[in-house]
C-alpha atoms as a PDB file:
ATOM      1  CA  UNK A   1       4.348  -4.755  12.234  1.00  0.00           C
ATOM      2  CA  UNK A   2       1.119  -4.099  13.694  1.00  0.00           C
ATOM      3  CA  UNK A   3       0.809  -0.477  11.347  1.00  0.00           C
ATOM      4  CA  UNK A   4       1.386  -2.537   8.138  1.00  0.00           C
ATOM      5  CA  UNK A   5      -1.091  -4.862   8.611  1.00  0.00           C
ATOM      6  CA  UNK A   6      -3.784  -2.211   9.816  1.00  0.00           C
ATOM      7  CA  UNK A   7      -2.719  -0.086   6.966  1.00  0.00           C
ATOM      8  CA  UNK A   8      -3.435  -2.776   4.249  1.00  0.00           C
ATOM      9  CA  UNK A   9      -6.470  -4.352   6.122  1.00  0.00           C
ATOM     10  CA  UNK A  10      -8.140  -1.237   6.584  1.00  0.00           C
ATOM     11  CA  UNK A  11      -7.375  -0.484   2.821  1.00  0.00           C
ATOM     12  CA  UNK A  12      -7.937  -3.540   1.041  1.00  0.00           C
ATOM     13  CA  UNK A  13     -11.464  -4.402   2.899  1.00  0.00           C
ATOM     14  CA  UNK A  14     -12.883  -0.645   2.606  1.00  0.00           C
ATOM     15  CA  UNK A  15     -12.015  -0.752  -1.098  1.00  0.00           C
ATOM     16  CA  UNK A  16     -13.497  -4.075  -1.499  1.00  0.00           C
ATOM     17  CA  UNK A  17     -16.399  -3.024   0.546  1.00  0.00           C
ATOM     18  CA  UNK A  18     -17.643  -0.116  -1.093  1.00  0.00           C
ATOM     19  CA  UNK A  19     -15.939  -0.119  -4.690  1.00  0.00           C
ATOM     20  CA  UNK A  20     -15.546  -4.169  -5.567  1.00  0.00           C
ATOM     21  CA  UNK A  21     -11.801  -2.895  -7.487  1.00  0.00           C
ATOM     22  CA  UNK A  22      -9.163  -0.385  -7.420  1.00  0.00           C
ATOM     23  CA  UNK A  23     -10.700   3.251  -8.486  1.00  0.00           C
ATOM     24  CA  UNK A  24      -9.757   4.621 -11.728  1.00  0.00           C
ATOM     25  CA  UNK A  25      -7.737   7.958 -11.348  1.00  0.00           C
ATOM     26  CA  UNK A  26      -4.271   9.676 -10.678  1.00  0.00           C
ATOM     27  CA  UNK A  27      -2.473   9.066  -7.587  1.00  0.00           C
ATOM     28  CA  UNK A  28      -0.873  12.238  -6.152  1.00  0.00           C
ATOM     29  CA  UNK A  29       2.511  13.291  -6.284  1.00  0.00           C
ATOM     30  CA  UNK A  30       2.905  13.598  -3.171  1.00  0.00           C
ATOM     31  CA  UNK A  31       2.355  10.144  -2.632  1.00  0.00           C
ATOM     32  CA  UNK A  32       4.718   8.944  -5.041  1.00  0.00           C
ATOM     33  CA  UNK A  33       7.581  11.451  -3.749  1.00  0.00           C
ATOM     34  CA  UNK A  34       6.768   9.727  -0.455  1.00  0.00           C
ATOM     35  CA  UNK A  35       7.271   6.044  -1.350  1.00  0.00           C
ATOM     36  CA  UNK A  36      10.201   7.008  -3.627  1.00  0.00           C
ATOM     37  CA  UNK A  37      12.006   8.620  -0.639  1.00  0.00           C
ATOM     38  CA  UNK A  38      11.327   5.795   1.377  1.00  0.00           C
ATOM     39  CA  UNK A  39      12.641   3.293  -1.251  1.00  0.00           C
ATOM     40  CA  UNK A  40      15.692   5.307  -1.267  1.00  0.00           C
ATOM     41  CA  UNK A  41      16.226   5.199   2.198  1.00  0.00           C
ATOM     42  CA  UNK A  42      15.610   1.518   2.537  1.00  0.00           C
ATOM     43  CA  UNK A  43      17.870   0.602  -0.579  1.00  0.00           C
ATOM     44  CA  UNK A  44      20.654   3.074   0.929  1.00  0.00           C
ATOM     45  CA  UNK A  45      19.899   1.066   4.621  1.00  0.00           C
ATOM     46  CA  UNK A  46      20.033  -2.404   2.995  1.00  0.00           C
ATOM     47  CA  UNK A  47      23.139  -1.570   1.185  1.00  0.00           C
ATOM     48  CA  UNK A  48      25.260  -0.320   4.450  1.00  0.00           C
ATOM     49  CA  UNK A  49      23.726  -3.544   6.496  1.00  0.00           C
ATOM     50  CA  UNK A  50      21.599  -1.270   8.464  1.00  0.00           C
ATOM     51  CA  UNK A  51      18.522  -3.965   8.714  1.00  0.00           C
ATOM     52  CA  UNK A  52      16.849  -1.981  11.541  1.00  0.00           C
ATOM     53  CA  UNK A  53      16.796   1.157   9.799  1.00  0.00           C
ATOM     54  CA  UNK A  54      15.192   0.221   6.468  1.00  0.00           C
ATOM     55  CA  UNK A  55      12.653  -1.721   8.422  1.00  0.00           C
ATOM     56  CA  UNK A  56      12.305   1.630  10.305  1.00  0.00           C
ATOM     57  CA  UNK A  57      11.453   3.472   6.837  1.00  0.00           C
ATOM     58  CA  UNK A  58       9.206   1.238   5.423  1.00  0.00           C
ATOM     59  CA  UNK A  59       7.606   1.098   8.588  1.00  0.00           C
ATOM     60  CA  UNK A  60       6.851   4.660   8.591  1.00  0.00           C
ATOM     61  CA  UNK A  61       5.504   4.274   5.176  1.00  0.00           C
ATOM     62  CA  UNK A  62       2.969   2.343   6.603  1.00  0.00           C
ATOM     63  CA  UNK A  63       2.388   4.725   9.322  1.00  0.00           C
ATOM     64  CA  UNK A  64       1.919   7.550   6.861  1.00  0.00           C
ATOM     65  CA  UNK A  65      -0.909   5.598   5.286  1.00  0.00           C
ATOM     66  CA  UNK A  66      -2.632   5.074   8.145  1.00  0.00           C
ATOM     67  CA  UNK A  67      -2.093   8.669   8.823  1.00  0.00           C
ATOM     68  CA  UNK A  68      -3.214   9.353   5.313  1.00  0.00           C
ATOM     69  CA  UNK A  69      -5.758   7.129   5.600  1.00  0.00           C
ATOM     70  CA  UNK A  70      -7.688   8.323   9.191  1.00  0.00           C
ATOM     71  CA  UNK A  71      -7.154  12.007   8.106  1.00  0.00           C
ATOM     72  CA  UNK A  72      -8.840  11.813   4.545  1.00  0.00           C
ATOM     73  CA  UNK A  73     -12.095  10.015   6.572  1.00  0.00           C
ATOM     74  CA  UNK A  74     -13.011   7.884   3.399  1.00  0.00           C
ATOM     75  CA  UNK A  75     -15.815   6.708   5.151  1.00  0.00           C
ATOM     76  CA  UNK A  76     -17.114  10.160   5.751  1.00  0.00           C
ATOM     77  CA  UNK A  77     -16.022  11.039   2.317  1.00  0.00           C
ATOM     78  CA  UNK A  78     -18.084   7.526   0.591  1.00  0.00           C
ATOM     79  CA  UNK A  79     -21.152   9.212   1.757  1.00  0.00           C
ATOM     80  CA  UNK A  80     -20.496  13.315   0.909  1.00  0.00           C
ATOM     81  CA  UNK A  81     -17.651  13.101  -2.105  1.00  0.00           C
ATOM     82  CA  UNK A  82     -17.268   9.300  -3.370  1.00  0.00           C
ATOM     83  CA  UNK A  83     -15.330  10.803  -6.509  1.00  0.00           C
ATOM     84  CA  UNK A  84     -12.511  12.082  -4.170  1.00  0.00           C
ATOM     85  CA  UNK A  85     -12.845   8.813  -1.668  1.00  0.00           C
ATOM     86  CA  UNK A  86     -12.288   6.903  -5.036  1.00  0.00           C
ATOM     87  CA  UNK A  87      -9.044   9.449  -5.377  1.00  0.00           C
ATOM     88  CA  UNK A  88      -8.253   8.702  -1.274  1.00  0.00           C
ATOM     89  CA  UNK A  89      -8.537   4.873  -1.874  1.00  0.00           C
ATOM     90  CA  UNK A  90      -6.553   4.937  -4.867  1.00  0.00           C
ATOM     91  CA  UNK A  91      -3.896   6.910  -2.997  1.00  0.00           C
ATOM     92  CA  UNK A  92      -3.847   4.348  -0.283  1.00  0.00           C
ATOM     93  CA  UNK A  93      -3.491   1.584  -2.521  1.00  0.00           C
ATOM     94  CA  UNK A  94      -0.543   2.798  -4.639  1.00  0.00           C
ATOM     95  CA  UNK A  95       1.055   3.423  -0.594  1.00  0.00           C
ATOM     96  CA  UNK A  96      -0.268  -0.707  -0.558  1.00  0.00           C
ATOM     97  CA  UNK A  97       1.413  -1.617  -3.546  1.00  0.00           C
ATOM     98  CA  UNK A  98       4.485  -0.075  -2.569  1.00  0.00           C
ATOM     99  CA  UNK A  99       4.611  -1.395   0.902  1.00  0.00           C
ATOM    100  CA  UNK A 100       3.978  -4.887  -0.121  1.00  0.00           C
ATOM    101  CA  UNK A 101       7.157  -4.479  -2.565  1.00  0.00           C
ATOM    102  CA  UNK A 102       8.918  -3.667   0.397  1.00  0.00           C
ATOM    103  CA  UNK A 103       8.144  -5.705   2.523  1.00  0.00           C
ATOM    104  CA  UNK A 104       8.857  -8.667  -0.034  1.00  0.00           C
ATOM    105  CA  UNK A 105      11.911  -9.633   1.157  1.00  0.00           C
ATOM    106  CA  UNK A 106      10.945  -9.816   5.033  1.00  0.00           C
ATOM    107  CA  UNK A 107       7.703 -11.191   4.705  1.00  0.00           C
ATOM    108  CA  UNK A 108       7.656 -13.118   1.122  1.00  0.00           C
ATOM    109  CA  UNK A 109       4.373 -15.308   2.343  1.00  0.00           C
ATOM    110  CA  UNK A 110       2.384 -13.046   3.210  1.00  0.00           C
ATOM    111  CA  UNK A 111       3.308 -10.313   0.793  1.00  0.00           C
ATOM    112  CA  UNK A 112       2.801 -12.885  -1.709  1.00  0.00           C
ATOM    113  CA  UNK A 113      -0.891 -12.927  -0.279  1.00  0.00           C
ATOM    114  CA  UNK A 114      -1.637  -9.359  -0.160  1.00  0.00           C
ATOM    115  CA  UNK A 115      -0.294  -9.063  -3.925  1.00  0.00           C
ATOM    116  CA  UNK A 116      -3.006 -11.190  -4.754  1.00  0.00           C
ATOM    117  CA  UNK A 117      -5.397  -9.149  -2.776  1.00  0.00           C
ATOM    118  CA  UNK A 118      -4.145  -6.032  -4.860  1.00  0.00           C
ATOM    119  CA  UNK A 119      -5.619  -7.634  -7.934  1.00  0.00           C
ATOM    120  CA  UNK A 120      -1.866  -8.337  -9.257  1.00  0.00           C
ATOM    121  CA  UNK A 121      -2.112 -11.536 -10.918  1.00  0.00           C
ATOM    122  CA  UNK A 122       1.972 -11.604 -11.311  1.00  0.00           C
ATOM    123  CA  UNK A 123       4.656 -13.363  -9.188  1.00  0.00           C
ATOM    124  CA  UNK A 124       5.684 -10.014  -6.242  1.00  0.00           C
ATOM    125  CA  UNK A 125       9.280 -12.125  -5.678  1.00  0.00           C
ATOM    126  CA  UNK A 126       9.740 -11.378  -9.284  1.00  0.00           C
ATOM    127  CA  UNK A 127       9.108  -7.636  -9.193  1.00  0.00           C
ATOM    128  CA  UNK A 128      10.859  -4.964  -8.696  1.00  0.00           C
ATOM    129  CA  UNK A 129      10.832  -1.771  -6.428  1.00  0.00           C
ATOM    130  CA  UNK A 130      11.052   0.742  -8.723  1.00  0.00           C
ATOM    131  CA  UNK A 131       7.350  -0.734  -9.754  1.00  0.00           C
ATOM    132  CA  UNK A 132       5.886   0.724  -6.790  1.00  0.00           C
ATOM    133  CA  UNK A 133       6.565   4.130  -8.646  1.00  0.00           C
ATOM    134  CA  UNK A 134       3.928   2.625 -11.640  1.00  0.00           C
ATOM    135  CA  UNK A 135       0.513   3.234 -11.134  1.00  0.00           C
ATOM    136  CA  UNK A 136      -1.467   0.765  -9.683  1.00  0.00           C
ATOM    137  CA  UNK A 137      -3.884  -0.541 -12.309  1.00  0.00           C
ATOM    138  CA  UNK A 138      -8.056  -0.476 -12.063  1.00  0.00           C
ATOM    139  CA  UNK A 139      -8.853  -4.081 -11.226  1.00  0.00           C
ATOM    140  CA  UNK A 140     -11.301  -6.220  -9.292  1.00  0.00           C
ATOM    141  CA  UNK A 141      -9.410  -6.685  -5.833  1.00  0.00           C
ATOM    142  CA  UNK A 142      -9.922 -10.008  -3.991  1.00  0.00           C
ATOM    143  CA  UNK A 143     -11.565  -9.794  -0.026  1.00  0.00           C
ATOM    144  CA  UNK A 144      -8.578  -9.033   2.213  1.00  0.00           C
ATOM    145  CA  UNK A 145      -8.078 -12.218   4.373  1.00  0.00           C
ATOM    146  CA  UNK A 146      -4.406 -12.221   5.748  1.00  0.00           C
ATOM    147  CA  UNK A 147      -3.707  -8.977   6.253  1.00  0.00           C
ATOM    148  CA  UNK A 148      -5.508  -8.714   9.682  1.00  0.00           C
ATOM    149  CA  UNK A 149      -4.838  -6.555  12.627  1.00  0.00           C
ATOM    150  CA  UNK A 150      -2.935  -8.315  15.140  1.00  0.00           C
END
């Protein structure tokens, strides 16, 4: 679980750091296509009993983001390009989002945490997956506390 929580630390506290709230913008397609493919897999994994291989999926969700993440160099790009590191972060959020969705169900305490830290001021065990395909919203985002690499 170690790539989730690096994933969503990294995101949540550089957002925080250097924008105080989610950036205002499009998130890619590509990114979208991505998490709904995932979603699909994990539903189809869930539905056949196949615990190991939805966590697998979602899993590499999060490993895509840190992918996503380390390649796009938003610290590098803060500095040179912040309009497109506002574009990166948002990217990485909407990735956040849709892990934490995901990973409801697993890990409701803590997901319930990093909601919060999202800016969502809704109840996550009451949403649904197919919300991660929504665009995450422009708001203030709380300092990311629980979501801590371990």
């Amino acid at each position: 679980m170690g790539a989730l929580g690096n994933f969503l630390h990294r995101t949540l506290h550089f957002t925080h750091k250097n924008f105080g709230a989610i950036p205002v913008g499009e998130v890619d397609e590509e990114i979208f296509a991505k998490i709904e493919a995932t979603i699909n897999l994990a539903v189809s994994a869930f539905d056949e009993y196949e615990f190991k291989k939805a966590t697998d999926a979602m899993m590499e969700l999060a490993q895509y983001g840190n992918a996503y993440f380390q390649s796009k160099e938003p610290w590098q790009l803060i500095k040179k390009d912040p309009e497109n590191c506002k574009h990166v972060v948002r990217n990485c959020l909407q990735i956040g989002k849709a892990l934490v969705l995901l990973f409801e169900p697993i890990l409701p305490g803590n997901m319930e945490k990093a909601w919060k830290q999202l800016g969502f001021d809704t109840d996550v065990h009451a949403a649904r997956l197919e919300d991660a395909l929504k665009q995450i919203h422009a708001v203030p985002l709380e300092l990311p506390t629980i979501c801590s690499r371990t």
